[in-house]
N, C-alpha and C. Protein backbone atom coordinates (compact mmCIF):
# COMPACT_ATOMS: atom_id res chain seq x y z
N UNK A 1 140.14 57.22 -97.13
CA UNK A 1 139.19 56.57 -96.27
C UNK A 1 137.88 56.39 -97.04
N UNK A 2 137.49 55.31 -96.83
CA UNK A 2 136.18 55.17 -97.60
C UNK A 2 135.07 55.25 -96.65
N UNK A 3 134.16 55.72 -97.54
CA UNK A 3 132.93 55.95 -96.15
C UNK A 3 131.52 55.09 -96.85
N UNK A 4 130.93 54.41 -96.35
CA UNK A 4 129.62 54.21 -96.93
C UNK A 4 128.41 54.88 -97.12
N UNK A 5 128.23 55.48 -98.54
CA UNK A 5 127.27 56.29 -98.77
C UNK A 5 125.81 55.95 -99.00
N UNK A 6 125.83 54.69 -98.18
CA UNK A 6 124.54 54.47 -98.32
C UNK A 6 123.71 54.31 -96.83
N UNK A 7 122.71 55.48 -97.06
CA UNK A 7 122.31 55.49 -95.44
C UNK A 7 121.59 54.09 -95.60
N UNK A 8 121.08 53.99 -94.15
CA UNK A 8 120.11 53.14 -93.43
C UNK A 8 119.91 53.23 -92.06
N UNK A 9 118.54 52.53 -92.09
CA UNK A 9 118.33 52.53 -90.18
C UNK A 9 116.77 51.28 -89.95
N UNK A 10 117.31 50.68 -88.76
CA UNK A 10 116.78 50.06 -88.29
C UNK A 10 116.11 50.08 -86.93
N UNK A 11 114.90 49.75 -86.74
CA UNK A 11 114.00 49.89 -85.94
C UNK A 11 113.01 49.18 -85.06
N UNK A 12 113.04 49.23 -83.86
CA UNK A 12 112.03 48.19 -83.03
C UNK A 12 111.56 48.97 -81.90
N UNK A 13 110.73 48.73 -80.92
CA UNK A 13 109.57 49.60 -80.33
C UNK A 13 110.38 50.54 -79.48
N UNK A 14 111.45 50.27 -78.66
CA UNK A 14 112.26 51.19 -78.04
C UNK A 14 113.16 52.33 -78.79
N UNK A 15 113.78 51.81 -79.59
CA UNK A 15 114.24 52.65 -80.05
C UNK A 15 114.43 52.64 -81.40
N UNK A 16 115.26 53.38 -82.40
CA UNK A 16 115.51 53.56 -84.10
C UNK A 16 117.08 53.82 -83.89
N UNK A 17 118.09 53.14 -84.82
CA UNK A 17 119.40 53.56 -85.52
C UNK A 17 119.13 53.90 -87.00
N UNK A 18 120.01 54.32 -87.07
CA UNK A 18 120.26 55.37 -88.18
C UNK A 18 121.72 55.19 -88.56
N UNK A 19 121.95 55.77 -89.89
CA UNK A 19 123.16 55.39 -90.16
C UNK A 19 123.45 56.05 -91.65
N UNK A 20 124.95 56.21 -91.76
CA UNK A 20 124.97 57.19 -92.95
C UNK A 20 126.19 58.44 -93.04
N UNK A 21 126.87 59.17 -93.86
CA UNK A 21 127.57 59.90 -93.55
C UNK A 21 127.60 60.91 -92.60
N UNK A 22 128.52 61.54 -92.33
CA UNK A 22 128.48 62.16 -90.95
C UNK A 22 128.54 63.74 -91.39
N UNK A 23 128.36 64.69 -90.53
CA UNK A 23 128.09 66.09 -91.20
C UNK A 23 128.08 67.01 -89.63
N UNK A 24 127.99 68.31 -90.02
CA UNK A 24 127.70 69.27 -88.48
C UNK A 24 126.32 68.96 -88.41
N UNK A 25 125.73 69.62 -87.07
CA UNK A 25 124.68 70.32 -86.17
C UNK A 25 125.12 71.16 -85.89
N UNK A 26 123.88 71.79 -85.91
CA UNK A 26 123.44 72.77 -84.78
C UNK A 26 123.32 72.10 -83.39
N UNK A 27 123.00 73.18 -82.71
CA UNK A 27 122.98 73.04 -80.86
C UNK A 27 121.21 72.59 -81.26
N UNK A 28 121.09 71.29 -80.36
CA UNK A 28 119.90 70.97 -80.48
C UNK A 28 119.50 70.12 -79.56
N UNK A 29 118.20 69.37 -79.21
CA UNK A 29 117.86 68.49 -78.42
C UNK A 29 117.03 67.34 -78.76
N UNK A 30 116.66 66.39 -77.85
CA UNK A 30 116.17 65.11 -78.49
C UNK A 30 115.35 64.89 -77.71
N UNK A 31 113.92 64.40 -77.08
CA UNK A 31 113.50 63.75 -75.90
C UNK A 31 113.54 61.78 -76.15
N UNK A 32 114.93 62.25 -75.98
CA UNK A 32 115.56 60.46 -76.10
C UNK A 32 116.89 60.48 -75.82
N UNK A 33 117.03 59.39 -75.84
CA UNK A 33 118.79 59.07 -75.21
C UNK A 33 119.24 58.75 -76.37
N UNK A 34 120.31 59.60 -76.78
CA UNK A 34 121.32 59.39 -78.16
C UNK A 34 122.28 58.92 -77.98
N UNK A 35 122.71 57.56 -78.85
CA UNK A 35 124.04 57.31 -78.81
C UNK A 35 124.23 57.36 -80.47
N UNK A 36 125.50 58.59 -80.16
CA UNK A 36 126.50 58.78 -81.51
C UNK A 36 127.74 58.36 -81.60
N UNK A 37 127.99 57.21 -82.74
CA UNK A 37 129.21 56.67 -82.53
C UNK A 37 129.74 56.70 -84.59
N UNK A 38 130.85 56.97 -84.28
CA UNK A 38 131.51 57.00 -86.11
C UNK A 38 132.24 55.53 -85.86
N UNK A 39 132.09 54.99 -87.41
CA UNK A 39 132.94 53.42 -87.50
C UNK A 39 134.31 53.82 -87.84
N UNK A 40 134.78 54.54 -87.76
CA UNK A 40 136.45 54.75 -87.86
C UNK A 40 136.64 56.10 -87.34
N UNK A 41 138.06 56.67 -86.70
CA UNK A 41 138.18 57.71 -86.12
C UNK A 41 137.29 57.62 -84.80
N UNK A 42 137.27 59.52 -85.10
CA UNK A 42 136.81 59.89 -83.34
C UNK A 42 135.37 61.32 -84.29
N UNK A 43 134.67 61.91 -83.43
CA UNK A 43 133.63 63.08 -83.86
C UNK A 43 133.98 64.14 -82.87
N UNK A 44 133.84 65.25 -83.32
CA UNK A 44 133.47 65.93 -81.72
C UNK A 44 132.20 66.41 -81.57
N UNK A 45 131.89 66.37 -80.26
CA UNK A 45 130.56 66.80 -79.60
C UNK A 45 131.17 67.77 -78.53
N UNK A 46 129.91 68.61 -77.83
CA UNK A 46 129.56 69.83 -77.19
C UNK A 46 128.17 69.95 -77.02
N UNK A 47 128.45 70.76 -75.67
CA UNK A 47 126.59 71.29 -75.41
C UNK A 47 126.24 71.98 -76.34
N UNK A 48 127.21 73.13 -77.17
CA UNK A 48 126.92 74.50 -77.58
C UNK A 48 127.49 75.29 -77.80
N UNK A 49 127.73 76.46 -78.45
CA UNK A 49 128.56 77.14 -78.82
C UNK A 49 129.23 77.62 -77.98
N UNK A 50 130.28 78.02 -77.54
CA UNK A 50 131.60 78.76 -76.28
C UNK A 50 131.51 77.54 -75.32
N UNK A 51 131.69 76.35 -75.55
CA UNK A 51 131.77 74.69 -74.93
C UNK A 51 132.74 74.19 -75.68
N UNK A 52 133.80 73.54 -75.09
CA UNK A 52 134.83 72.75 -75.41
C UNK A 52 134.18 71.63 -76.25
N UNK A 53 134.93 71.44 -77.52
CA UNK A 53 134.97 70.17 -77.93
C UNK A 53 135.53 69.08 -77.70
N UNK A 54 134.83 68.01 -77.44
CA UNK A 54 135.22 66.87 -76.88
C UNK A 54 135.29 65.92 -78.20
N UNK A 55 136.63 64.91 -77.88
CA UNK A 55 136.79 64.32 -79.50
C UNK A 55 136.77 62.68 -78.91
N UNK A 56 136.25 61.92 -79.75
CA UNK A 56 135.85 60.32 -78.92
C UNK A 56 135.42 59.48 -79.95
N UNK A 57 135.24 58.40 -79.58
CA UNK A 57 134.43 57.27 -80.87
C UNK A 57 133.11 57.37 -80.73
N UNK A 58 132.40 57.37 -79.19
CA UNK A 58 131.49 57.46 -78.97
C UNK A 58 130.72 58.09 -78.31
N UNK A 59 129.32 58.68 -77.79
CA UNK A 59 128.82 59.16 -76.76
C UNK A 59 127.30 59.12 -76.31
N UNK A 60 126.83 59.01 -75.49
CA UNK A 60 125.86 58.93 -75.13
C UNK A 60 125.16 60.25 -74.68
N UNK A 61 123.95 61.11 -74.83
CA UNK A 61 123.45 62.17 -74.74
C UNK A 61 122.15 61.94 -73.80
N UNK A 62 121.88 62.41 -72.72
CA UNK A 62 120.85 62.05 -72.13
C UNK A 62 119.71 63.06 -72.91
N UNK A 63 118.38 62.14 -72.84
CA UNK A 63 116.98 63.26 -73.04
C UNK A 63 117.11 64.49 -72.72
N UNK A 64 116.53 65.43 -73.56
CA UNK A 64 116.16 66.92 -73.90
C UNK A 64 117.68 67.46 -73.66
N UNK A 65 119.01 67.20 -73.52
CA UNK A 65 120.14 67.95 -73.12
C UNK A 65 120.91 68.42 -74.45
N UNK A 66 120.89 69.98 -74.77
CA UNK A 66 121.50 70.34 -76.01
C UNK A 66 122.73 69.72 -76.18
N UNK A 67 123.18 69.77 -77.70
CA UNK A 67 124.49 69.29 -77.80
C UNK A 67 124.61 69.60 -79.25
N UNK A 68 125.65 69.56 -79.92
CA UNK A 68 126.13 69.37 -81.36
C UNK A 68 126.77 68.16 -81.41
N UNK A 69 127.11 68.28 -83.01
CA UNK A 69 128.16 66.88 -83.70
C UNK A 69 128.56 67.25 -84.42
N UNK A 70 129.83 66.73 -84.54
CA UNK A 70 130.79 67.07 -85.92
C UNK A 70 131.22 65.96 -86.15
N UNK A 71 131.12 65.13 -86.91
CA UNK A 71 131.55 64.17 -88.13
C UNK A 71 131.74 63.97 -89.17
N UNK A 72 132.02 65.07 -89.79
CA UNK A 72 131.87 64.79 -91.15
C UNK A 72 133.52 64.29 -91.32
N UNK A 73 133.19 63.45 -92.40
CA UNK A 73 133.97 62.71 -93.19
C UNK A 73 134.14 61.36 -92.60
N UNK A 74 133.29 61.16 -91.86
CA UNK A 74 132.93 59.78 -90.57
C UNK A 74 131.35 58.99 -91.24
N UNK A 75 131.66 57.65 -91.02
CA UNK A 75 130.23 57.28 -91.56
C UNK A 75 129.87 57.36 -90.13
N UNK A 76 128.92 57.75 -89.77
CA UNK A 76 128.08 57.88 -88.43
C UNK A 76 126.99 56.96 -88.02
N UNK A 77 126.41 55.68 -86.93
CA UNK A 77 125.74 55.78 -86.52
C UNK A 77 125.04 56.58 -85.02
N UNK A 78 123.61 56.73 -85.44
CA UNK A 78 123.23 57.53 -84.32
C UNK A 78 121.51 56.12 -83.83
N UNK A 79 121.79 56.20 -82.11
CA UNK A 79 121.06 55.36 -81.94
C UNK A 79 119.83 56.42 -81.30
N UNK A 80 118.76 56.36 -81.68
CA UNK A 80 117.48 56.95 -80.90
C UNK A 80 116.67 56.02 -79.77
N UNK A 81 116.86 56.35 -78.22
CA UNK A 81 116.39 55.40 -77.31
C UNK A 81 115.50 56.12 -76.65
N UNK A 82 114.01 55.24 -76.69
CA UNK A 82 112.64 55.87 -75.54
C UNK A 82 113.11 56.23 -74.32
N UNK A 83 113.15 56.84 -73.50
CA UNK A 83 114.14 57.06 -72.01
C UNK A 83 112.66 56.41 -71.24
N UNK A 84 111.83 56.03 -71.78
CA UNK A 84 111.05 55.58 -70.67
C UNK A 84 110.57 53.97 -71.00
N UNK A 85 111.17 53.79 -71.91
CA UNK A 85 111.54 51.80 -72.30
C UNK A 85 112.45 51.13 -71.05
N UNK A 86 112.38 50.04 -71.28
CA UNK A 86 113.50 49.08 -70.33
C UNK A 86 114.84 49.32 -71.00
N UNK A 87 115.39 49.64 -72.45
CA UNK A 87 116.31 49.91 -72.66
C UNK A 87 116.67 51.68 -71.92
N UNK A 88 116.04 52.27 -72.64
CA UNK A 88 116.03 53.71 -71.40
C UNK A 88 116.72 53.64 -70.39
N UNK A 89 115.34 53.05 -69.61
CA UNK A 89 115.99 52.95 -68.26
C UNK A 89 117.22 52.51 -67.90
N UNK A 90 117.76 51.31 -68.05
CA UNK A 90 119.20 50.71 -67.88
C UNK A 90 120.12 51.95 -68.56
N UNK A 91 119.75 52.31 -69.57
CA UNK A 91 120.82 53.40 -69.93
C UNK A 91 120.84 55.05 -69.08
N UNK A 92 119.85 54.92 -68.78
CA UNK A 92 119.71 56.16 -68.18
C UNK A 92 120.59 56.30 -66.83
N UNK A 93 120.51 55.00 -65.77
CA UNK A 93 121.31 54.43 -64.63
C UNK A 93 122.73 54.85 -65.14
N UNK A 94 123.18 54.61 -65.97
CA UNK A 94 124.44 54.81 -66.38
C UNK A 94 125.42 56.48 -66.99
N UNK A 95 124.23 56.88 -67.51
CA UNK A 95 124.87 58.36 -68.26
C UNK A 95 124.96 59.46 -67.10
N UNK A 96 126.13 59.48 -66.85
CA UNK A 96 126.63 60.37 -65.47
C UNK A 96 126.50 61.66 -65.84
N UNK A 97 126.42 62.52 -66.69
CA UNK A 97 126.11 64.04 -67.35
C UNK A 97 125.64 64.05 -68.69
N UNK A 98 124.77 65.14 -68.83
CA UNK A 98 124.44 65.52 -70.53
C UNK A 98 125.19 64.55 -71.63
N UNK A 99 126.43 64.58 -71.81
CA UNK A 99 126.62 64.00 -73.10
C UNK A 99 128.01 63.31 -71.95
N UNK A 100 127.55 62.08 -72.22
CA UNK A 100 129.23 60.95 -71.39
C UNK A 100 129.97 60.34 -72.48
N UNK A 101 130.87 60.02 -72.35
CA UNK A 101 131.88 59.37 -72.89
C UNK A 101 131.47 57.60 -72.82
N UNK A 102 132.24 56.81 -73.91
CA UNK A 102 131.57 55.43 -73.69
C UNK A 102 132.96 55.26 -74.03
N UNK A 103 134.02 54.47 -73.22
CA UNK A 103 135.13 53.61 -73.60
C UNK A 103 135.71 53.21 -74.70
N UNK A 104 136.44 53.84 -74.89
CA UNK A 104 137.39 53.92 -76.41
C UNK A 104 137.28 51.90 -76.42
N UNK A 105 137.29 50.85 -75.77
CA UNK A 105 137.00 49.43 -75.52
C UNK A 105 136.21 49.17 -76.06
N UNK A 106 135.09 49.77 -75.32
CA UNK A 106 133.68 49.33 -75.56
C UNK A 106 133.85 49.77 -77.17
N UNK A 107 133.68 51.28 -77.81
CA UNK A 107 133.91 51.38 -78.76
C UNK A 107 134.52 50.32 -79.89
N UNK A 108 135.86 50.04 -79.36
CA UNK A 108 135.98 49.16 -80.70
C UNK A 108 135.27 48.07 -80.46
N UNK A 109 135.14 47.16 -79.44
CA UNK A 109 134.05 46.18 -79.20
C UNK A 109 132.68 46.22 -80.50
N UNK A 110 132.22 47.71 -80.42
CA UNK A 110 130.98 47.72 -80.99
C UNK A 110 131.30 47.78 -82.33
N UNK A 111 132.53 48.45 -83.00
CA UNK A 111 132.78 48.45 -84.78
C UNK A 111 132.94 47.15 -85.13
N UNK A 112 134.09 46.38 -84.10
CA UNK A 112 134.28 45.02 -84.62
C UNK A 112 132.77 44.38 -85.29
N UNK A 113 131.72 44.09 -84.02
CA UNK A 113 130.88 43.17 -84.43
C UNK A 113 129.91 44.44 -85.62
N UNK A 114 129.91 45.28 -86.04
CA UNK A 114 129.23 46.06 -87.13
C UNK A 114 129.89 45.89 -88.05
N UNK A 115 131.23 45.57 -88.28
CA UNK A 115 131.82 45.61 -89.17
C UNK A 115 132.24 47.01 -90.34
N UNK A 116 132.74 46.88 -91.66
CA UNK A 116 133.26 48.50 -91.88
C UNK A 116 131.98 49.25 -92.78
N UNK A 117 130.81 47.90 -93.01
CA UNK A 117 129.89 48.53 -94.11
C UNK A 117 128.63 48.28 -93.62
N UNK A 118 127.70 49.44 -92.76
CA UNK A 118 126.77 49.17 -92.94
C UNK A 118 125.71 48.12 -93.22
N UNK A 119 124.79 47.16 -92.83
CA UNK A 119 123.64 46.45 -93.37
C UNK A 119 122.48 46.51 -92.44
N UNK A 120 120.97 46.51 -92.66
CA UNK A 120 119.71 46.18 -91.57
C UNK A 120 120.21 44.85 -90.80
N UNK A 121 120.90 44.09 -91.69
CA UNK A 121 120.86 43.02 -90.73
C UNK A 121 122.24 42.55 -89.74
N UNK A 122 123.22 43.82 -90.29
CA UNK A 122 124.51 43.66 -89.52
C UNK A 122 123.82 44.63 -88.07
N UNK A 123 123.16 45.36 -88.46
CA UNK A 123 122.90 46.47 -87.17
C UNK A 123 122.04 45.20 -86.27
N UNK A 124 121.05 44.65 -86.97
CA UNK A 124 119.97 43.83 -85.86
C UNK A 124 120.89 43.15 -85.08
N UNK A 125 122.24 42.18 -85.74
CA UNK A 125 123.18 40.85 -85.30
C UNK A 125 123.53 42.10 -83.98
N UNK A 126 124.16 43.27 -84.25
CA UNK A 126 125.10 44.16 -83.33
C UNK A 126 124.08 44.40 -81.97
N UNK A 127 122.91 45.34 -82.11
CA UNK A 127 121.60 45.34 -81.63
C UNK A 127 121.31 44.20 -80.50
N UNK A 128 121.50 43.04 -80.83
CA UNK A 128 120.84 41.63 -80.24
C UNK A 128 122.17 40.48 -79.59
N UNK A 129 122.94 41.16 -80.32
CA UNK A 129 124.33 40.49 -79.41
C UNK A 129 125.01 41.31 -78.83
N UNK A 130 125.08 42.20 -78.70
CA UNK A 130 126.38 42.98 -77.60
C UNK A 130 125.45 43.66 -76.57
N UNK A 131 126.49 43.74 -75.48
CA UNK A 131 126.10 44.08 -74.09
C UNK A 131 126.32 45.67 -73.59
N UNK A 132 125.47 45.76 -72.42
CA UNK A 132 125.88 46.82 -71.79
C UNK A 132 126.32 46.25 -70.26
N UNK A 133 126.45 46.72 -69.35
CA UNK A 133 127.23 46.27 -68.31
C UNK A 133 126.68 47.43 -67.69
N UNK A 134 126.39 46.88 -65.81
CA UNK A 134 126.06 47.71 -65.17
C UNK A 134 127.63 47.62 -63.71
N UNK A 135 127.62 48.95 -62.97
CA UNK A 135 128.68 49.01 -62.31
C UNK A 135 129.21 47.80 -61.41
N UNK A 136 128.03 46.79 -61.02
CA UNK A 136 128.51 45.62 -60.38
C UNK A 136 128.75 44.16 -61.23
N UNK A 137 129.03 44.90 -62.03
CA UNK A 137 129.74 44.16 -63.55
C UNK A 137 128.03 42.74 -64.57
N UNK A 138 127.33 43.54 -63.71
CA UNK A 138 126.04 42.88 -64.15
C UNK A 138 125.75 43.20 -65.48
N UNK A 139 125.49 42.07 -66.56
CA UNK A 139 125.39 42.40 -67.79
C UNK A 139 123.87 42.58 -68.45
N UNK A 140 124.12 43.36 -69.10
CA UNK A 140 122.69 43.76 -70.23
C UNK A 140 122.99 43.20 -71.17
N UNK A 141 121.88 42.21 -71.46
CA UNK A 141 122.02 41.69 -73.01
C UNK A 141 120.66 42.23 -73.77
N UNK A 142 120.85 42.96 -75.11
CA UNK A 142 119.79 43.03 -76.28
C UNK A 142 119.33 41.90 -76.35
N UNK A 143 118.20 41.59 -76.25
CA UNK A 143 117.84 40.33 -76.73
C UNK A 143 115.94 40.73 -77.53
N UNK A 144 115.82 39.72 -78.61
CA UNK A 144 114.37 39.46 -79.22
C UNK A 144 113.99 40.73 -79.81
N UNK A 145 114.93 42.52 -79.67
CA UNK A 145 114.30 43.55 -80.18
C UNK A 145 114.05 44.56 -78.79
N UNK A 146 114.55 43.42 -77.32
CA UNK A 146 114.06 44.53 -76.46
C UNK A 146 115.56 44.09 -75.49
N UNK A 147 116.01 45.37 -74.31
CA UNK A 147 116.88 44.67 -73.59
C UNK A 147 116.17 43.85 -72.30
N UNK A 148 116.97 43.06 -72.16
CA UNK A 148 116.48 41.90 -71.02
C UNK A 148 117.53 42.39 -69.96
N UNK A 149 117.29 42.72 -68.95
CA UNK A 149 118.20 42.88 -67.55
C UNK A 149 118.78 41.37 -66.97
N UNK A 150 119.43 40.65 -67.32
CA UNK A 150 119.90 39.34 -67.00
C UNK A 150 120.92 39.74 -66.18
N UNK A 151 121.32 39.53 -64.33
CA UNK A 151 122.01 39.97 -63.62
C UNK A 151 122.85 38.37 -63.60
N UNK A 152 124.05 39.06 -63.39
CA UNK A 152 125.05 38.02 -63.05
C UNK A 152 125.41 36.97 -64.48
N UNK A 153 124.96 37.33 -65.51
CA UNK A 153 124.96 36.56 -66.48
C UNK A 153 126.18 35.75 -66.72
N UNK A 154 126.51 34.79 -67.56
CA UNK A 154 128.06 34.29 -67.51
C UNK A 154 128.55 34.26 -68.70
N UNK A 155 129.59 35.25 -69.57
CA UNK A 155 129.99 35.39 -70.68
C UNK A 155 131.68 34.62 -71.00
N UNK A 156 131.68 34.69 -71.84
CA UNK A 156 133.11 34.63 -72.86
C UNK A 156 133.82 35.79 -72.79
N UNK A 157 132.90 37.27 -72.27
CA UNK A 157 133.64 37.89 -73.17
C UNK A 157 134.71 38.51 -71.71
N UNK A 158 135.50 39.19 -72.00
CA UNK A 158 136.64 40.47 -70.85
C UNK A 158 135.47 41.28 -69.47
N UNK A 159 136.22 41.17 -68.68
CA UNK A 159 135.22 41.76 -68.24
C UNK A 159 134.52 43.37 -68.49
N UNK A 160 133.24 43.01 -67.67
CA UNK A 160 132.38 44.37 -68.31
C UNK A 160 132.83 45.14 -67.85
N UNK A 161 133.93 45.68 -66.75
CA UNK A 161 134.13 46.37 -65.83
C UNK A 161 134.88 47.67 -67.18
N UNK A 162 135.12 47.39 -68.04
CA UNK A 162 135.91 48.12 -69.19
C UNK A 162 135.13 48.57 -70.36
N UNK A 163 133.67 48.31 -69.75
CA UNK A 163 132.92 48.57 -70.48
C UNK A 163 131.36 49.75 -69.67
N UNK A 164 132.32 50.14 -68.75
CA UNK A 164 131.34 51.42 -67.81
C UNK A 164 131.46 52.36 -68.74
N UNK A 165 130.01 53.01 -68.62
CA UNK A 165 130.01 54.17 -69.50
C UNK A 165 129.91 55.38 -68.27
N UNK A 166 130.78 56.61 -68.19
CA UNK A 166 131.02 57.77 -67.40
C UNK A 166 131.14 58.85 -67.70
């Protein structure tokens, strides 16, 4: 498996990605909403030590809630989100406990358009074109660097309904 050893991360007022090989934590916290996702395979995450490991492509971590990661041998991105931005918020509506699961779907959805190597400007294209979806299949689009709440929007793509995060 090849991994790309070349970090990077990209950045705009809500939030920062990051990107780069994957490795342990410690039990730790963030005052931000984390999404950790590896471009091939699965990671495991946990609150903490004597906590089941949970094994997935992706996950979402709400503000200040401990957790670990294990990825190594995974190129890893990790997304850092303001919980009190418009992206925040919409994400926050959605993360049903401490650390949720995001759709093995959605998942590959998101490697496809990142593709297998890293770039600033493959993350911005990923960033500014893909969606989040709210439970009445109302879509979030990234747009300009910030998300735009566009309800009822009309896509190409499957529906969002496969794309709830729980």
């Amino acid at each position: 498996m090849m991994i790309d050893p070349k970090p990077g991360a990209w950045v705009w007022p809500a939030a920062m990605i990051v990107w780069g090989p994957g490795s342990t934590s410690a039990r730790h916290s963030h005052h931000c909403i984390q999404l950790v996702m590896v471009l091939q395979g699965k990671l495991r995450i946990r609150s903490g030590p004597g906590d089941p490991w949970r094994t997935r492509g992706a996950a979402l971590v709400r503000p200040d809630a401990n957790h670990e990661v294990d990825a190594r041998g995974r190129t890893l991105l990790i997304g850092f989100v303001d919980p009190e931005s418009e992206l925040g918020t919409v994400l926050m509506e959605r993360i049903k406990s401490d650390i949720s699961h995001v759709p093995a779907t959605q998942v590959e959805q998101w490697r496809l358009s990142l593709g297998s190597k890293l770039t600033p400007m493959r993350v911005e294209r990923w960033v500014r074109q893909d969606r989040f979806c709210d439970f009445d299949n109302s879509t979030y689009f990234w747009c300009d660097g910030w998300i735009g709440a566009f309800r009822n929007c009309v896509t190409t793509e499957a529906s969002c309904a496969d794309a709830k995060i729980v």
